[in-house]
N, C-alpha and C. Protein backbone atom coordinates (compact mmCIF):
# COMPACT_ATOMS: atom_id res chain seq x y z
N UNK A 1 24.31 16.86 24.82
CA UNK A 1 23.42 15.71 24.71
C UNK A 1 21.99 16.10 24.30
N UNK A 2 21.75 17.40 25.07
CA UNK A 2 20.26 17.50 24.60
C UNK A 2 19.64 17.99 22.67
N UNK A 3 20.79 18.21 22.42
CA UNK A 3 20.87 18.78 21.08
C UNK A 3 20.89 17.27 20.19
N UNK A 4 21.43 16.05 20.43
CA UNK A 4 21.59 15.00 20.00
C UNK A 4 20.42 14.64 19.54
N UNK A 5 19.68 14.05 21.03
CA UNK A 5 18.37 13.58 20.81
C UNK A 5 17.26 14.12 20.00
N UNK A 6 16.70 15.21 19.77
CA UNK A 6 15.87 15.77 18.60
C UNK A 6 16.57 15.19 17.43
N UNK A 7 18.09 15.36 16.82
CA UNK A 7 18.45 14.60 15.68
C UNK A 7 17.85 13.63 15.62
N UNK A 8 18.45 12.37 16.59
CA UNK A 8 18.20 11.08 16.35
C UNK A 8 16.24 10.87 16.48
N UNK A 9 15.27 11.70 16.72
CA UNK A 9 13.88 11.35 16.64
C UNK A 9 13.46 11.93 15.68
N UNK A 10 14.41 12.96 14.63
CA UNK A 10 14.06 13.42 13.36
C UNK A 10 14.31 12.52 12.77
N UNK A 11 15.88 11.54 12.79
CA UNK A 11 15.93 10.59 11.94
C UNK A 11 15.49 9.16 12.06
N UNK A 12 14.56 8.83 13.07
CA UNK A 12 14.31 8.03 13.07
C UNK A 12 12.80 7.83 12.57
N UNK A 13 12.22 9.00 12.65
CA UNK A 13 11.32 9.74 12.25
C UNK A 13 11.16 9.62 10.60
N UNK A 14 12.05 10.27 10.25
CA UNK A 14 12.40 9.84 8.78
C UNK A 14 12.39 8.61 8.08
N UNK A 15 13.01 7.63 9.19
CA UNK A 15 13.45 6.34 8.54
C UNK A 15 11.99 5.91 8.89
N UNK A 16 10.99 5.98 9.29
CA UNK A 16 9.93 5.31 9.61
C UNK A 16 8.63 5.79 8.58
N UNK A 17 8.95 6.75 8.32
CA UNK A 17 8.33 7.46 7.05
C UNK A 17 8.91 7.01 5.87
N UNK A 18 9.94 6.84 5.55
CA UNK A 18 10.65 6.14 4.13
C UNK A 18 10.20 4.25 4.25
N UNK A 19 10.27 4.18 5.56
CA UNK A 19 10.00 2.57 5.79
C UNK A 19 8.63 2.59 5.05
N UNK A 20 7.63 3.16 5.58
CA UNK A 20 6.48 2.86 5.99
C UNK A 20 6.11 3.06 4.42
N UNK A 21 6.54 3.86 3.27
CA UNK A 21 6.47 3.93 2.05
C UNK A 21 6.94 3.36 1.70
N UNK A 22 7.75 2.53 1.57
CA UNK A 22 8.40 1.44 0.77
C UNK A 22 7.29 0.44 0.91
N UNK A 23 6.92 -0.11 2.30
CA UNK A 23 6.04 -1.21 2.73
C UNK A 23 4.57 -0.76 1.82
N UNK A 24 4.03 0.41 2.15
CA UNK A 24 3.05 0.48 1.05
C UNK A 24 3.45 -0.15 -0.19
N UNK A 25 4.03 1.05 -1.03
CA UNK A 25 4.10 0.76 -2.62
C UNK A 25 4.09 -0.33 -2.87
N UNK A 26 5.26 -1.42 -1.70
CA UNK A 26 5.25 -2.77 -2.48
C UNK A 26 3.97 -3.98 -1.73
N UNK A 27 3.29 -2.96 -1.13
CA UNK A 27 1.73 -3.85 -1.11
C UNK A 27 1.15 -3.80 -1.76
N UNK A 28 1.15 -2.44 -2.26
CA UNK A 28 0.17 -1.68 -3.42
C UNK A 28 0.64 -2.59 -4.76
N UNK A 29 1.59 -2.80 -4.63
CA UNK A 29 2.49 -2.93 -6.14
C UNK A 29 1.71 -4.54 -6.37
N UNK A 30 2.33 -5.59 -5.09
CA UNK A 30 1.61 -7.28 -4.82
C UNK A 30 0.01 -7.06 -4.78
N UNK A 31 -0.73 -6.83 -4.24
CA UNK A 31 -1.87 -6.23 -3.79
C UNK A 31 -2.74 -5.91 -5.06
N UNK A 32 -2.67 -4.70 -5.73
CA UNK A 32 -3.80 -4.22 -6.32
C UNK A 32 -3.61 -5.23 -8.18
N UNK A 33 -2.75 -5.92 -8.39
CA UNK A 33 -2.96 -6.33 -9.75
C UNK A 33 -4.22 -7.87 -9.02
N UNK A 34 -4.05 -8.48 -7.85
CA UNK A 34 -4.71 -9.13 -8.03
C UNK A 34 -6.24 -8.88 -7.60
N UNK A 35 -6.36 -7.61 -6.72
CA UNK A 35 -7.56 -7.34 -6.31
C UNK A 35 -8.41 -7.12 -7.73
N UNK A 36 -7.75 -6.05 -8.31
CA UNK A 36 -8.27 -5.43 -9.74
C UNK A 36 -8.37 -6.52 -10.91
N UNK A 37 -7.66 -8.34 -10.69
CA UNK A 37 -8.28 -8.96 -11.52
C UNK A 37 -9.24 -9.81 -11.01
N UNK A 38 -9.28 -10.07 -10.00
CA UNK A 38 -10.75 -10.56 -8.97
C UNK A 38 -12.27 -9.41 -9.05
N UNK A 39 -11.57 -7.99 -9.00
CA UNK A 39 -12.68 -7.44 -9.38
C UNK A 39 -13.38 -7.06 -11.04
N UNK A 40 -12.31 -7.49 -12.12
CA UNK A 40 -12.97 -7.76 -12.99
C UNK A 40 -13.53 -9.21 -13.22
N UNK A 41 -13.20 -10.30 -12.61
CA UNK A 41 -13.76 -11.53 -12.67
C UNK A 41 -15.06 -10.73 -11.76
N UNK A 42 -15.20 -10.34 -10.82
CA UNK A 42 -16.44 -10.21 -10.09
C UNK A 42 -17.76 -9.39 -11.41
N UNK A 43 -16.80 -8.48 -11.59
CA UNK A 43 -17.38 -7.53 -13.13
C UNK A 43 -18.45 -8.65 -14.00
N UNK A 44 -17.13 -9.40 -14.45
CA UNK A 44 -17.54 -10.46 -15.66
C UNK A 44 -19.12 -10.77 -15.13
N UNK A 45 -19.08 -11.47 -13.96
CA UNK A 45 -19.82 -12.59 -13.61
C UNK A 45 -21.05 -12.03 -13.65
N UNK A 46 -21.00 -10.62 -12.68
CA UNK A 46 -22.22 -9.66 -12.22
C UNK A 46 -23.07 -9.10 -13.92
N UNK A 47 -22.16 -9.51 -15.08
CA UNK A 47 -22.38 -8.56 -16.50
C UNK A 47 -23.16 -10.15 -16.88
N UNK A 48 -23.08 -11.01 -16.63
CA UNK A 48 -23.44 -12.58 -17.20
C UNK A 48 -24.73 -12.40 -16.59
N UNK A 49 -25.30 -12.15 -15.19
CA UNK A 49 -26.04 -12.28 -14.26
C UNK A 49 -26.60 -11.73 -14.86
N UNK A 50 -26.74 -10.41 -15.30
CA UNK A 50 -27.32 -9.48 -15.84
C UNK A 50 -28.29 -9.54 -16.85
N UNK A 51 -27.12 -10.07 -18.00
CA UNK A 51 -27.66 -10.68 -19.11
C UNK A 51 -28.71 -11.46 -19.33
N UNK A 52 -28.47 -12.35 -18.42
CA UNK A 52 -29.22 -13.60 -17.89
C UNK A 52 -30.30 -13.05 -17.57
């Protein structure tokens, strides 16, 4: 039994590390196209201001 348990907290271990990257990327993935077009609208506006 005692040999078991280290497995199962390596693999759960694992699975929480593969989880936890999946959940990124696909925040990153939803997430940064709209931040990065809010921050070129912010761009735009701050380049108008400017001008102005």
């Amino acid at each position: 039994m005692p040999q078991i348990w280290p497995l199962n907290w390596v693999l759960l271990f694992v699975f929480f590390i593969i989880t936890f990257l999946v959940f990124v990327s696909v925040l990153h993935f939803f997430i940064v196209p709209q931040v990065s077009s809010s921050l070129e609208e912010g761009y735009s506006s701050n380049a108008l201001v400017w001008k102005w």
